[in-house]
PDB file of N, CA and C in Angstrom:
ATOM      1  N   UNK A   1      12.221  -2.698 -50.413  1.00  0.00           N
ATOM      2  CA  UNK A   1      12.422  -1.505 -51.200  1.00  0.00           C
ATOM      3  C   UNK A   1      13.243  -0.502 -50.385  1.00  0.00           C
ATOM      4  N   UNK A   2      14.347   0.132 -50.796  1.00  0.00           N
ATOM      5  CA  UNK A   2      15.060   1.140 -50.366  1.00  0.00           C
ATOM      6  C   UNK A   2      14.418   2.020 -50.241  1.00  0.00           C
ATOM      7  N   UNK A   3      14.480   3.194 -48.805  1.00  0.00           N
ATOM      8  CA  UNK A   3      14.232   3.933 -48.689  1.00  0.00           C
ATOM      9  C   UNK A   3      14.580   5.541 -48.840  1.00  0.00           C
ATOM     10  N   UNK A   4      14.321   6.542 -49.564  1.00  0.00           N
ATOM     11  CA  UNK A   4      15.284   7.408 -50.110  1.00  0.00           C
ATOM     12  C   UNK A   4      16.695   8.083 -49.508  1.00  0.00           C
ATOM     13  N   UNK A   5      16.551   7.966 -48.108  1.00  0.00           N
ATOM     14  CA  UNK A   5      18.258   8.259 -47.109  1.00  0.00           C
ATOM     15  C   UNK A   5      18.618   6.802 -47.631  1.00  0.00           C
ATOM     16  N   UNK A   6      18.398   5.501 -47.629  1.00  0.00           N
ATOM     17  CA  UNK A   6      18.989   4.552 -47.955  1.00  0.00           C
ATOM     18  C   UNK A   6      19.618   5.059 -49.677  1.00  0.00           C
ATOM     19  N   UNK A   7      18.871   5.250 -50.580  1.00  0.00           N
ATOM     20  CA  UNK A   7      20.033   5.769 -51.757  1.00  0.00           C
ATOM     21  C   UNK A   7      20.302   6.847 -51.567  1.00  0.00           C
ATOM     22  N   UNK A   8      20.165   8.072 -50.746  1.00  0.00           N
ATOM     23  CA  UNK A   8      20.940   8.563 -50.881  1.00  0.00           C
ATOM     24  C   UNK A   8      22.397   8.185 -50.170  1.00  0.00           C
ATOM     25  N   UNK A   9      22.534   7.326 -49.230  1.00  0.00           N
ATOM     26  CA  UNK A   9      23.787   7.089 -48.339  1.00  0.00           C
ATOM     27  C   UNK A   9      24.589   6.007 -49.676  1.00  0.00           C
ATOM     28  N   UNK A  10      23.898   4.723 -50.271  1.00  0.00           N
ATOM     29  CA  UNK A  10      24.422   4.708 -51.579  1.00  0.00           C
ATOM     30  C   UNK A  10      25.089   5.185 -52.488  1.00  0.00           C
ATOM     31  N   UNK A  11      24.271   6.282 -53.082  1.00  0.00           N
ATOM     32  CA  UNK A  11      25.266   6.963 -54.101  1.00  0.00           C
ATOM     33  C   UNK A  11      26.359   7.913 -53.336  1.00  0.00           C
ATOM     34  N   UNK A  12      26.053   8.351 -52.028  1.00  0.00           N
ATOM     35  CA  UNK A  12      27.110   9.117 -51.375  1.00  0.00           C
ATOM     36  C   UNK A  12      28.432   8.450 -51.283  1.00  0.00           C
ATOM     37  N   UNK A  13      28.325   7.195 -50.812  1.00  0.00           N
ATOM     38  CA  UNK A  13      29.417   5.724 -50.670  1.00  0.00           C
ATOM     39  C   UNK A  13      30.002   5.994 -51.915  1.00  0.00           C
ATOM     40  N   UNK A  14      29.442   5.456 -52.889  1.00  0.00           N
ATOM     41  CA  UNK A  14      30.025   5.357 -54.463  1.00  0.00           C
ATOM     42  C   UNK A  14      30.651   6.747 -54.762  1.00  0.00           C
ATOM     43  N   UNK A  15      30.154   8.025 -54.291  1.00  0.00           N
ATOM     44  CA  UNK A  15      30.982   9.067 -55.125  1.00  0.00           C
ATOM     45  C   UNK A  15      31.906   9.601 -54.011  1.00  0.00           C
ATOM     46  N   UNK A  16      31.941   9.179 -52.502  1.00  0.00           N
ATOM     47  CA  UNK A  16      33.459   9.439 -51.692  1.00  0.00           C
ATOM     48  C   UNK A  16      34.122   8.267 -51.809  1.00  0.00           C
ATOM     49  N   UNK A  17      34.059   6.718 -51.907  1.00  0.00           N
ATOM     50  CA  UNK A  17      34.664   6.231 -52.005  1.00  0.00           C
ATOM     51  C   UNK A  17      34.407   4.783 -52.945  1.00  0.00           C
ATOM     52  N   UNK A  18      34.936   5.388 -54.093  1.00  0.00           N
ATOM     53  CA  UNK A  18      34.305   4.302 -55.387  1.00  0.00           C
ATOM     54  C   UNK A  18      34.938   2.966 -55.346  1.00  0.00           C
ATOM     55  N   UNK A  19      36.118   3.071 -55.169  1.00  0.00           N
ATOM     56  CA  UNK A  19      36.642   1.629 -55.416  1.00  0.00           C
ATOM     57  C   UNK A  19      36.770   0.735 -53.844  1.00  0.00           C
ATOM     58  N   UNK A  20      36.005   1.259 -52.162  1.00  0.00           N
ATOM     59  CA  UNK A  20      36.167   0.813 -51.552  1.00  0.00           C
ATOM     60  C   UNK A  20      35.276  -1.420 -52.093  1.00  0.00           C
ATOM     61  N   UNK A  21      36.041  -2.349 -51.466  1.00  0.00           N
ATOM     62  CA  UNK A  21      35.767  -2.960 -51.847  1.00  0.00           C
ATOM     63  C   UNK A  21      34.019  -3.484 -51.177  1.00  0.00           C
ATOM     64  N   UNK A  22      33.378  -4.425 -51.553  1.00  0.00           N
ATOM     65  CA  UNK A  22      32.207  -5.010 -51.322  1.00  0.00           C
ATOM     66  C   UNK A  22      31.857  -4.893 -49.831  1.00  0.00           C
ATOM     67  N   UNK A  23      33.107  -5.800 -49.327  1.00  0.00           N
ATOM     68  CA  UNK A  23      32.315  -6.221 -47.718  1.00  0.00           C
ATOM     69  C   UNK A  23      32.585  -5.057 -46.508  1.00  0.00           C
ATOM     70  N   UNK A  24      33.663  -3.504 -46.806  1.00  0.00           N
ATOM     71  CA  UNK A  24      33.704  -3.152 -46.405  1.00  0.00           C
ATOM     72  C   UNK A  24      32.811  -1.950 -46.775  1.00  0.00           C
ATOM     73  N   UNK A  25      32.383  -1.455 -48.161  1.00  0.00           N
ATOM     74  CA  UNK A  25      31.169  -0.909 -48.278  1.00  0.00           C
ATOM     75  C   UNK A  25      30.061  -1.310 -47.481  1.00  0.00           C
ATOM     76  N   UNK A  26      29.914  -2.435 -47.477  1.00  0.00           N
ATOM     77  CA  UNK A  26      28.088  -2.997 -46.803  1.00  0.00           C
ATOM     78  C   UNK A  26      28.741  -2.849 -45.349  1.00  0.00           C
ATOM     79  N   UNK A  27      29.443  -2.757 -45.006  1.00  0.00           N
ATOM     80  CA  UNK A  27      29.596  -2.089 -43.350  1.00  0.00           C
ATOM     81  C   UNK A  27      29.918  -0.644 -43.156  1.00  0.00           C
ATOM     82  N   UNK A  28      30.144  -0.044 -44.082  1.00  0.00           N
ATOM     83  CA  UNK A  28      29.837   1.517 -44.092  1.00  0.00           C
ATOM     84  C   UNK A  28      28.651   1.819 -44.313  1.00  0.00           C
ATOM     85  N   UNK A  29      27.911   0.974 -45.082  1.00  0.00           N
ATOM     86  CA  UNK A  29      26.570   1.385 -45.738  1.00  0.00           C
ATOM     87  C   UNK A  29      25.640   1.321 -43.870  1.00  0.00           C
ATOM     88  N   UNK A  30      25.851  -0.069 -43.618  1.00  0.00           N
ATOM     89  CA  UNK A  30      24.967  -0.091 -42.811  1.00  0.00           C
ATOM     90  C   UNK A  30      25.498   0.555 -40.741  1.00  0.00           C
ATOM     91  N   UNK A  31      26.358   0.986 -41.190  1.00  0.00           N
ATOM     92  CA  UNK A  31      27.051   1.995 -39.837  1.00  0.00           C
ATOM     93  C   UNK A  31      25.877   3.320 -40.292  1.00  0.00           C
ATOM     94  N   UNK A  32      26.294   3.559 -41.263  1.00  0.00           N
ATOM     95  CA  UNK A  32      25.552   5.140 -41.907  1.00  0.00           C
ATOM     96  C   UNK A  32      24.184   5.161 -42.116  1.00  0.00           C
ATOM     97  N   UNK A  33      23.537   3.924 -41.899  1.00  0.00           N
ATOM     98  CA  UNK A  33      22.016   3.545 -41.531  1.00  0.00           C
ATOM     99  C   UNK A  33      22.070   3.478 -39.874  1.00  0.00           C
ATOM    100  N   UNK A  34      22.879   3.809 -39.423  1.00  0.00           N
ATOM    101  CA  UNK A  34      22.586   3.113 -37.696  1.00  0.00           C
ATOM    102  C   UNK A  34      21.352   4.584 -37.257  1.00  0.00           C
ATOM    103  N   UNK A  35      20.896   3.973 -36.209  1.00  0.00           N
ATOM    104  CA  UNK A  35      19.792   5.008 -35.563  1.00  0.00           C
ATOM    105  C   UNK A  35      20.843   6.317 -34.912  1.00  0.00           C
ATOM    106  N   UNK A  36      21.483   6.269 -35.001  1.00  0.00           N
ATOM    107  CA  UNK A  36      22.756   7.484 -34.394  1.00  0.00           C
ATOM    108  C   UNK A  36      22.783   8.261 -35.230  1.00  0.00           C
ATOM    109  N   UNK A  37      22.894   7.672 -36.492  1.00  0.00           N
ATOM    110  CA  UNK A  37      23.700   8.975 -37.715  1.00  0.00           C
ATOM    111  C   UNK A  37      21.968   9.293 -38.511  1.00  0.00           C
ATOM    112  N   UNK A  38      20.866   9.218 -38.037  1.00  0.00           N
ATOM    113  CA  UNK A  38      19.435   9.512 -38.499  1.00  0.00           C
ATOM    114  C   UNK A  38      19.558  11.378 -38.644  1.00  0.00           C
ATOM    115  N   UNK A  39      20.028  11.971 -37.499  1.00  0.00           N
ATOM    116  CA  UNK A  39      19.990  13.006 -37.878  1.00  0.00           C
ATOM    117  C   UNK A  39      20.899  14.012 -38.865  1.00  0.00           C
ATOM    118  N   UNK A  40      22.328  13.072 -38.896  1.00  0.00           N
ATOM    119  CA  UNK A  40      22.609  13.565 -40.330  1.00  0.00           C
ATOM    120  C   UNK A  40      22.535  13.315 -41.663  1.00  0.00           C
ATOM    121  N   UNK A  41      23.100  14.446 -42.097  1.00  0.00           N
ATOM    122  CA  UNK A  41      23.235  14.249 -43.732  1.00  0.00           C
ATOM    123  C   UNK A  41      23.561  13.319 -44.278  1.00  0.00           C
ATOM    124  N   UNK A  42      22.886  12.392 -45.379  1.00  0.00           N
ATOM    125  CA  UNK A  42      23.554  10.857 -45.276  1.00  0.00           C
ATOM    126  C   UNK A  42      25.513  11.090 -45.752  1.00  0.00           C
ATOM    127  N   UNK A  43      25.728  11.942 -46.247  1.00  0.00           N
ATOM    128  CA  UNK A  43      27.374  12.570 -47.082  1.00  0.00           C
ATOM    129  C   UNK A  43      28.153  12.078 -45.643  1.00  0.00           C
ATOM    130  N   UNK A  44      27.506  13.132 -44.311  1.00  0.00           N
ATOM    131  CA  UNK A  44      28.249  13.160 -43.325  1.00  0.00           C
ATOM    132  C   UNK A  44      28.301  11.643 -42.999  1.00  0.00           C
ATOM    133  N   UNK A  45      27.057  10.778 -42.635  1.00  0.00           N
ATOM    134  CA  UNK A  45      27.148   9.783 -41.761  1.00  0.00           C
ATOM    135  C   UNK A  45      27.950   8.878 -42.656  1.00  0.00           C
ATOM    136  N   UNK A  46      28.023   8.843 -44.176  1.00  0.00           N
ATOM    137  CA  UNK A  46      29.167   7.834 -44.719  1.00  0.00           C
ATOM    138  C   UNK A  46      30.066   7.841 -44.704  1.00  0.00           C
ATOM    139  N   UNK A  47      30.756   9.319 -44.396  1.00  0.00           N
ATOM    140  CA  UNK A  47      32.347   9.939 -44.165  1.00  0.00           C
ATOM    141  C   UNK A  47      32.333   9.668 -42.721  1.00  0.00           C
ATOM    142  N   UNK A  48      31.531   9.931 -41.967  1.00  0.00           N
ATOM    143  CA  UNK A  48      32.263   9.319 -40.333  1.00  0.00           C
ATOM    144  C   UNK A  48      31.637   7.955 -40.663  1.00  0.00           C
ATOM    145  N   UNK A  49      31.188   7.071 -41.130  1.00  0.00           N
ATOM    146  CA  UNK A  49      31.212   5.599 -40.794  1.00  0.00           C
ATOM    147  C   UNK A  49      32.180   4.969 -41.452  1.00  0.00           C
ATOM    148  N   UNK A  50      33.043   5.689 -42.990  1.00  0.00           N
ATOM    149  CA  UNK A  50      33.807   5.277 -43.259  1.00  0.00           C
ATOM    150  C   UNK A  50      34.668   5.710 -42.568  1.00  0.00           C
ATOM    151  N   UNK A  51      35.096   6.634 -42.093  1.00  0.00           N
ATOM    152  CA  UNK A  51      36.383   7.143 -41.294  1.00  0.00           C
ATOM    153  C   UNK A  51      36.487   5.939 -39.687  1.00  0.00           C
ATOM    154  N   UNK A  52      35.441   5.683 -39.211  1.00  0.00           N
ATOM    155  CA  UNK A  52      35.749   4.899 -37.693  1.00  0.00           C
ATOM    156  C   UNK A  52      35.321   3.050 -39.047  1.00  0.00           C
ATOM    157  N   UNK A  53      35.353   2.967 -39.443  1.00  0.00           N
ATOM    158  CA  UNK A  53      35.319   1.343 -40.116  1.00  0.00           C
ATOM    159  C   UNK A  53      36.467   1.418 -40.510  1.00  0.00           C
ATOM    160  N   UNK A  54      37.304   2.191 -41.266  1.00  0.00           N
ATOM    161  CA  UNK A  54      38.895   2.206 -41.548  1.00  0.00           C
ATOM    162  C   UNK A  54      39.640   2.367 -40.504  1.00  0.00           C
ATOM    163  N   UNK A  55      39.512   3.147 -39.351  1.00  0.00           N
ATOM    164  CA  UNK A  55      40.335   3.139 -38.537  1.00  0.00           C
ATOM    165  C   UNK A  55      40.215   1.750 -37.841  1.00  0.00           C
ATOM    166  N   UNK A  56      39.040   1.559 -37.431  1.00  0.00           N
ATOM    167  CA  UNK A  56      38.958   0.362 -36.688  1.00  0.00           C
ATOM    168  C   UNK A  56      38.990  -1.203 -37.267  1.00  0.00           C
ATOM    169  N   UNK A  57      38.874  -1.552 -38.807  1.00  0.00           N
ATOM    170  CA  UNK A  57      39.105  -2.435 -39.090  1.00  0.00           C
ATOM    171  C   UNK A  57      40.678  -2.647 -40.343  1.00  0.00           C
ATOM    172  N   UNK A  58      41.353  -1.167 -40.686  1.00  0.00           N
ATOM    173  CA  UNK A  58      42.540  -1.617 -41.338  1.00  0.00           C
ATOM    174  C   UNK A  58      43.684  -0.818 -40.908  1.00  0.00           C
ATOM    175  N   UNK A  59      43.387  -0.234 -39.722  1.00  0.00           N
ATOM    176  CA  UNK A  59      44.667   0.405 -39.241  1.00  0.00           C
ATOM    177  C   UNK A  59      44.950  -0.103 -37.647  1.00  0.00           C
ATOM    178  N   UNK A  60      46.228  -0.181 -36.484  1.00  0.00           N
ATOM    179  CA  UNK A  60      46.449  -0.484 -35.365  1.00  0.00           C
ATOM    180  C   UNK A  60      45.350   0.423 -34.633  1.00  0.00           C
ATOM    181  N   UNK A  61      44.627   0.806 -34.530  1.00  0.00           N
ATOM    182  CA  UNK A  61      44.075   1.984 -33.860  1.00  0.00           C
ATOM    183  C   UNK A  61      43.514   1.462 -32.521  1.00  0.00           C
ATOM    184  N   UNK A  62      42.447   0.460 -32.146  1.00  0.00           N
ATOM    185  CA  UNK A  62      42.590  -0.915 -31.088  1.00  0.00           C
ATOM    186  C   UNK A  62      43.499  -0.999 -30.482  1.00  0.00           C
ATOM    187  N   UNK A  63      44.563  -1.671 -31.110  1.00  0.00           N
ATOM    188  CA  UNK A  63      45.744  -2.075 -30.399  1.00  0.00           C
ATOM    189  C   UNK A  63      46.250  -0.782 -29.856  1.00  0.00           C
ATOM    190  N   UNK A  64      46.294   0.256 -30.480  1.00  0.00           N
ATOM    191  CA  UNK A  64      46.845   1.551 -29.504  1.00  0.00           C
ATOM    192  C   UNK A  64      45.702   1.957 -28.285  1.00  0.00           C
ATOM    193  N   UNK A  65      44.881   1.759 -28.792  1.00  0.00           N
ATOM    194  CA  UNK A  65      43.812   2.261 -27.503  1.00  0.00           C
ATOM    195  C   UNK A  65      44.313   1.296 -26.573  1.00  0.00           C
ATOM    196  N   UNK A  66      44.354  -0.454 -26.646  1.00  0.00           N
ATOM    197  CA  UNK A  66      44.192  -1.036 -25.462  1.00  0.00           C
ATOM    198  C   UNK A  66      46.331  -0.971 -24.755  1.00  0.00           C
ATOM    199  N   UNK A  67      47.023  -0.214 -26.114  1.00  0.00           N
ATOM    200  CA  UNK A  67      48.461  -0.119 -25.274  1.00  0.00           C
ATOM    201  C   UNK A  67      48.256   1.041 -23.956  1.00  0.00           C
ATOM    202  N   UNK A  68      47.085   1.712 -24.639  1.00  0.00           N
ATOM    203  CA  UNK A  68      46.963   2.627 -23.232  1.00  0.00           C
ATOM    204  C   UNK A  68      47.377   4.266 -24.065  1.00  0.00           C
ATOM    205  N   UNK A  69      47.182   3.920 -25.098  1.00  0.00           N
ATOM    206  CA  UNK A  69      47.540   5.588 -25.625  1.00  0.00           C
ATOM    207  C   UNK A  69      45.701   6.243 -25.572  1.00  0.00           C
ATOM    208  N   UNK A  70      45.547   7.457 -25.746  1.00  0.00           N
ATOM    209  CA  UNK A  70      44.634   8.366 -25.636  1.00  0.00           C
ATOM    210  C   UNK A  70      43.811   8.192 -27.219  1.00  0.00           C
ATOM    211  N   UNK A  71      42.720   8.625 -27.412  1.00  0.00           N
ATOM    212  CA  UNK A  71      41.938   8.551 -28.829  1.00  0.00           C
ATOM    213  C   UNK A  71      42.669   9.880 -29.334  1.00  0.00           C
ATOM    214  N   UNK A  72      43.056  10.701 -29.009  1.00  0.00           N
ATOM    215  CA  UNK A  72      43.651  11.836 -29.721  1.00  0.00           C
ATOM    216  C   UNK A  72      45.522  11.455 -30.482  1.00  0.00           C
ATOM    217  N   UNK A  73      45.932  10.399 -29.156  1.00  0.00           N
ATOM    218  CA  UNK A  73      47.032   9.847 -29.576  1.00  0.00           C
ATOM    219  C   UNK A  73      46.721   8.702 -30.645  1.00  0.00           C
ATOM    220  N   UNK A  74      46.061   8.020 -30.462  1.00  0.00           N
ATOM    221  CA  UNK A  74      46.177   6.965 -31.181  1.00  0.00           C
ATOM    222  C   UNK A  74      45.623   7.861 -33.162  1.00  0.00           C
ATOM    223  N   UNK A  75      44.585   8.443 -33.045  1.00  0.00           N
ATOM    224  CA  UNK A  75      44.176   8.880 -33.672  1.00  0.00           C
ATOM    225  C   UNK A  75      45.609   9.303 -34.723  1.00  0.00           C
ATOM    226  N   UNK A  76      46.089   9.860 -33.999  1.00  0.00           N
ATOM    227  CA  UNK A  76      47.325  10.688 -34.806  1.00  0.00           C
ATOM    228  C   UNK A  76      48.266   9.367 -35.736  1.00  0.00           C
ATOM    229  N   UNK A  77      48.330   8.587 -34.754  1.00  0.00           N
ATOM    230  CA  UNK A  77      49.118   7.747 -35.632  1.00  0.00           C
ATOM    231  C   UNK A  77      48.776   6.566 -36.578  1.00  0.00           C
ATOM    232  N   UNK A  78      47.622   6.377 -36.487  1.00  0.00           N
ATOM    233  CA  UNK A  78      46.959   5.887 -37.745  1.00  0.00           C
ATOM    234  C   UNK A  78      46.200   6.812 -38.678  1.00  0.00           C
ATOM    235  N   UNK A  79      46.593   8.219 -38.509  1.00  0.00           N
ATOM    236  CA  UNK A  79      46.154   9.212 -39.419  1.00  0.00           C
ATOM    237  C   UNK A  79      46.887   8.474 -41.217  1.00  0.00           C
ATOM    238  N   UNK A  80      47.774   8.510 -40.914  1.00  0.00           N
ATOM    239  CA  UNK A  80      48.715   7.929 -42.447  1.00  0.00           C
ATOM    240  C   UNK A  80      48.037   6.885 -43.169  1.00  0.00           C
ATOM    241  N   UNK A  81      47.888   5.627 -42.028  1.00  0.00           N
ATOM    242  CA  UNK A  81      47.072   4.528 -42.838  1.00  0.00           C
ATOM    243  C   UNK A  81      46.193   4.509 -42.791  1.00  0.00           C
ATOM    244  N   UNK A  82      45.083   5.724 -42.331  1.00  0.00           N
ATOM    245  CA  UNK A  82      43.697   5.680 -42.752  1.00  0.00           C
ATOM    246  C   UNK A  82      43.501   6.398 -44.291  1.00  0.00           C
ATOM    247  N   UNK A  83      44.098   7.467 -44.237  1.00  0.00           N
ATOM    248  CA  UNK A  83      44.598   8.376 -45.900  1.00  0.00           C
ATOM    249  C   UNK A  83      45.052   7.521 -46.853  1.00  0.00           C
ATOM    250  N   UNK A  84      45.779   5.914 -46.297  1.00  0.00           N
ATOM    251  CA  UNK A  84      46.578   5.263 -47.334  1.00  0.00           C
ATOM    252  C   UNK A  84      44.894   4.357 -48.016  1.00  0.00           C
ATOM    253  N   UNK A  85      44.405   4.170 -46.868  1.00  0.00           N
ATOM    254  CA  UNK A  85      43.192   2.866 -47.120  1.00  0.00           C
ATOM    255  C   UNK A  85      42.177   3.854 -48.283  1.00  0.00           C
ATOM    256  N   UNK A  86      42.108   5.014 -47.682  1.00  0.00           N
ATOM    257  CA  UNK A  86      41.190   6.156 -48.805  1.00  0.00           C
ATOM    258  C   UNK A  86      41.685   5.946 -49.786  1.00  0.00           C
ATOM    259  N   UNK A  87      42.911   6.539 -50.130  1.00  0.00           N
ATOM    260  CA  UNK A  87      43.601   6.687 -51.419  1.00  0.00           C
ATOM    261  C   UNK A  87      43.351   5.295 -52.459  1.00  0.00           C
ATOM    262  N   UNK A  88      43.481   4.371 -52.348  1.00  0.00           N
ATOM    263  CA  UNK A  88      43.454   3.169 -52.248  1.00  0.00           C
ATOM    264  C   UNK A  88      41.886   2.819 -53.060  1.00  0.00           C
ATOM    265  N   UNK A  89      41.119   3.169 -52.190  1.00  0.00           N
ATOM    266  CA  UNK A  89      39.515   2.795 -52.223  1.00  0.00           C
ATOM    267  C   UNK A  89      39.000   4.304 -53.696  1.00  0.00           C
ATOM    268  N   UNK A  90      40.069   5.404 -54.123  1.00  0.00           N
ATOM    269  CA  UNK A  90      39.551   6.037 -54.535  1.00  0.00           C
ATOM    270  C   UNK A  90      38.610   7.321 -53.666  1.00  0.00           C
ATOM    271  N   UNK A  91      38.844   7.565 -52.754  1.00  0.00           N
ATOM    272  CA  UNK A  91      38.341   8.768 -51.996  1.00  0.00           C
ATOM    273  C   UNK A  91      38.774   9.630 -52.672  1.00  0.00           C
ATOM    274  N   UNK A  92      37.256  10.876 -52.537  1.00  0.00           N
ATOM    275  CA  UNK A  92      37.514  12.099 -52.958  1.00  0.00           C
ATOM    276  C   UNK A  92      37.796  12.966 -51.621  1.00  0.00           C
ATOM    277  N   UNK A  93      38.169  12.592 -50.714  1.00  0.00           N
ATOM    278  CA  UNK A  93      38.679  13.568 -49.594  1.00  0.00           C
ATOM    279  C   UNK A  93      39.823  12.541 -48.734  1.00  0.00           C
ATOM    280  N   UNK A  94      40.582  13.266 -47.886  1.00  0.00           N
ATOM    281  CA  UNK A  94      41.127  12.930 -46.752  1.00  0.00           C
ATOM    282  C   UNK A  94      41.115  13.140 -45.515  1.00  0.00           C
ATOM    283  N   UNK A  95      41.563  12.628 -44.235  1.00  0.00           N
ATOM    284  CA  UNK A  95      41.314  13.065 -43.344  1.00  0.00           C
ATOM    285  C   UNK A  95      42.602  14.167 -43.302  1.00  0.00           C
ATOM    286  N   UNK A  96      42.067  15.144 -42.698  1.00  0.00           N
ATOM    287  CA  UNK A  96      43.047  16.569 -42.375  1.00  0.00           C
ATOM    288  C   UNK A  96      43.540  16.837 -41.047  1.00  0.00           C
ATOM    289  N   UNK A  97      44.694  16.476 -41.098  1.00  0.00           N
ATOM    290  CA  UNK A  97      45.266  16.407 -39.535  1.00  0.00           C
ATOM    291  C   UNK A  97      45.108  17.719 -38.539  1.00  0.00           C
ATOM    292  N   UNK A  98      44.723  18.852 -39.313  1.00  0.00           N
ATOM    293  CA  UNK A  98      44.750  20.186 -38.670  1.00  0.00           C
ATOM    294  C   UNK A  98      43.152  20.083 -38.531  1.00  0.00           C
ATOM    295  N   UNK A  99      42.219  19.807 -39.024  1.00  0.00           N
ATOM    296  CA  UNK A  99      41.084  19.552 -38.996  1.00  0.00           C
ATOM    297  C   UNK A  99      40.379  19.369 -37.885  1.00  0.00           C
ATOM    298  N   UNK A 100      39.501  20.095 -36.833  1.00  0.00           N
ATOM    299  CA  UNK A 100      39.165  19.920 -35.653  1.00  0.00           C
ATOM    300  C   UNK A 100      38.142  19.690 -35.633  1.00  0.00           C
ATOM    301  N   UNK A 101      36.944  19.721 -36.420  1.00  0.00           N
ATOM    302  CA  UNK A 101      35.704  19.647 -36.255  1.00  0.00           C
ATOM    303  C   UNK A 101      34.961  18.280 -36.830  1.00  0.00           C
ATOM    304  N   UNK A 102      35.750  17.589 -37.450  1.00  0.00           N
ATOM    305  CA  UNK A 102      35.045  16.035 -37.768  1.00  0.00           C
ATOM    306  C   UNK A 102      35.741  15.196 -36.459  1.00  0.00           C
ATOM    307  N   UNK A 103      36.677  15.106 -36.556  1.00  0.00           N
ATOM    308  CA  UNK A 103      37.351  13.509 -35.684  1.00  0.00           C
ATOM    309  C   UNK A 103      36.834  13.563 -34.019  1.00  0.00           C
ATOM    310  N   UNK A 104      36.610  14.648 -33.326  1.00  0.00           N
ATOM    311  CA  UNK A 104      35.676  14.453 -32.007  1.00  0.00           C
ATOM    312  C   UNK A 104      34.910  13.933 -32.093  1.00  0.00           C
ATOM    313  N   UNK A 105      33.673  14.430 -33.118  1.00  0.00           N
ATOM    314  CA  UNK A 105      32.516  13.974 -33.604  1.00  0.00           C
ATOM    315  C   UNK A 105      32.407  12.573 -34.333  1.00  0.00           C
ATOM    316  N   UNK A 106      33.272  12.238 -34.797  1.00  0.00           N
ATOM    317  CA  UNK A 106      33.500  10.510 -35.572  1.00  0.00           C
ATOM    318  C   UNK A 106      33.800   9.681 -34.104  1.00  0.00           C
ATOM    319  N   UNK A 107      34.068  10.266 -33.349  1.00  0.00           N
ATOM    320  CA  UNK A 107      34.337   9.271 -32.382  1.00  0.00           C
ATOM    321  C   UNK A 107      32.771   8.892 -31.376  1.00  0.00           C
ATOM    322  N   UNK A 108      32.695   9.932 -31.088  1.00  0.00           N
ATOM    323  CA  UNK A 108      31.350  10.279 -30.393  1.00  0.00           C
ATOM    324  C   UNK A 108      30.534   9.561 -30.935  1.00  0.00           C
ATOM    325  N   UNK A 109      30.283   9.776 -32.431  1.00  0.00           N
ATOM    326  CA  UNK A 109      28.903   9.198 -33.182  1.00  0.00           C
ATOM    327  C   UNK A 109      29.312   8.271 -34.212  1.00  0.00           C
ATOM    328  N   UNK A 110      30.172   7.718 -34.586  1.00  0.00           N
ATOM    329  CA  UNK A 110      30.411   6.584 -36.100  1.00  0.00           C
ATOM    330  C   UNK A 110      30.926   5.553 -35.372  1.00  0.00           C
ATOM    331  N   UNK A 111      31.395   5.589 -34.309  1.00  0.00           N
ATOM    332  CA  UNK A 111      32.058   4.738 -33.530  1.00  0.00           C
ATOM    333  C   UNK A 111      31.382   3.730 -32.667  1.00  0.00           C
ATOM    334  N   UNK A 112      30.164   4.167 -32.571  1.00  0.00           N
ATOM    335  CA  UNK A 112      28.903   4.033 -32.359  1.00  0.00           C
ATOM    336  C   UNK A 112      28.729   2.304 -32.839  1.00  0.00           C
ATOM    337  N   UNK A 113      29.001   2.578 -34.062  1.00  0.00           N
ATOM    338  CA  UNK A 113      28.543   2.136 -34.984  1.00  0.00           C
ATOM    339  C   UNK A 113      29.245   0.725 -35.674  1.00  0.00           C
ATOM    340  N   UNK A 114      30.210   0.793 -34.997  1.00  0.00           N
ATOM    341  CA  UNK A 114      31.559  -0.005 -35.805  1.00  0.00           C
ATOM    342  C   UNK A 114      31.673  -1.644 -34.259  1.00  0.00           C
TER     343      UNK A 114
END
């Protein structure tokens, strides 16, 4: 039986990102269950588990870390095809390149997770 942060991280999934497909939902779902993201809001922990599962499984973002670029560098340049994979999946938000207060924190804690 699901536990109520378990639907709520559910319906949170479904209304930021509706059309993400099956197998990459059930790895957002269960990043945003990890014992890390317990103390947040389940909204937050599905937006940073989806934000480090897109970067890390459909954009170069890896391959730039291990060319030796910085997480702030690499970050920047898979900013485009992480917005493209949202758009895509139906997201009601994007990541905001001027935006300072999620992407430290997605790294720190969703990354965790991935």
């Amino acid at each position: 039986m699901a536990t109520e942060r378990q639907k709520r991280i559910a319906r949170a999934l479904t209304a930021l990102i509706p059309r993400a497909p099956f197998i990459d939902a059930e790895a957002i779902r269960e990043a945003a269950r990890a014992r890390h993201m317990r103390s947040l809001p389940p909204e937050r922990a599905v937006w940073l588990a989806a934000v480090a599962h897109i970067r890390h499984t459909h954009t170069d973002y890896d391959e730039l870390m291990d060319d030796g670029y910085d997480k702030d560098a690499a970050r920047f340049f898979v900013l485009d095809d992480t917005n493209a994979v949202l758009d895509g999946w139906g997201a009601t938000r994007h990541l905001d390149p001027d935006a300072i207060d999620e992407e430290p924190y997605a790294d720190t804690v969703a990354d965790e997770a991935v």
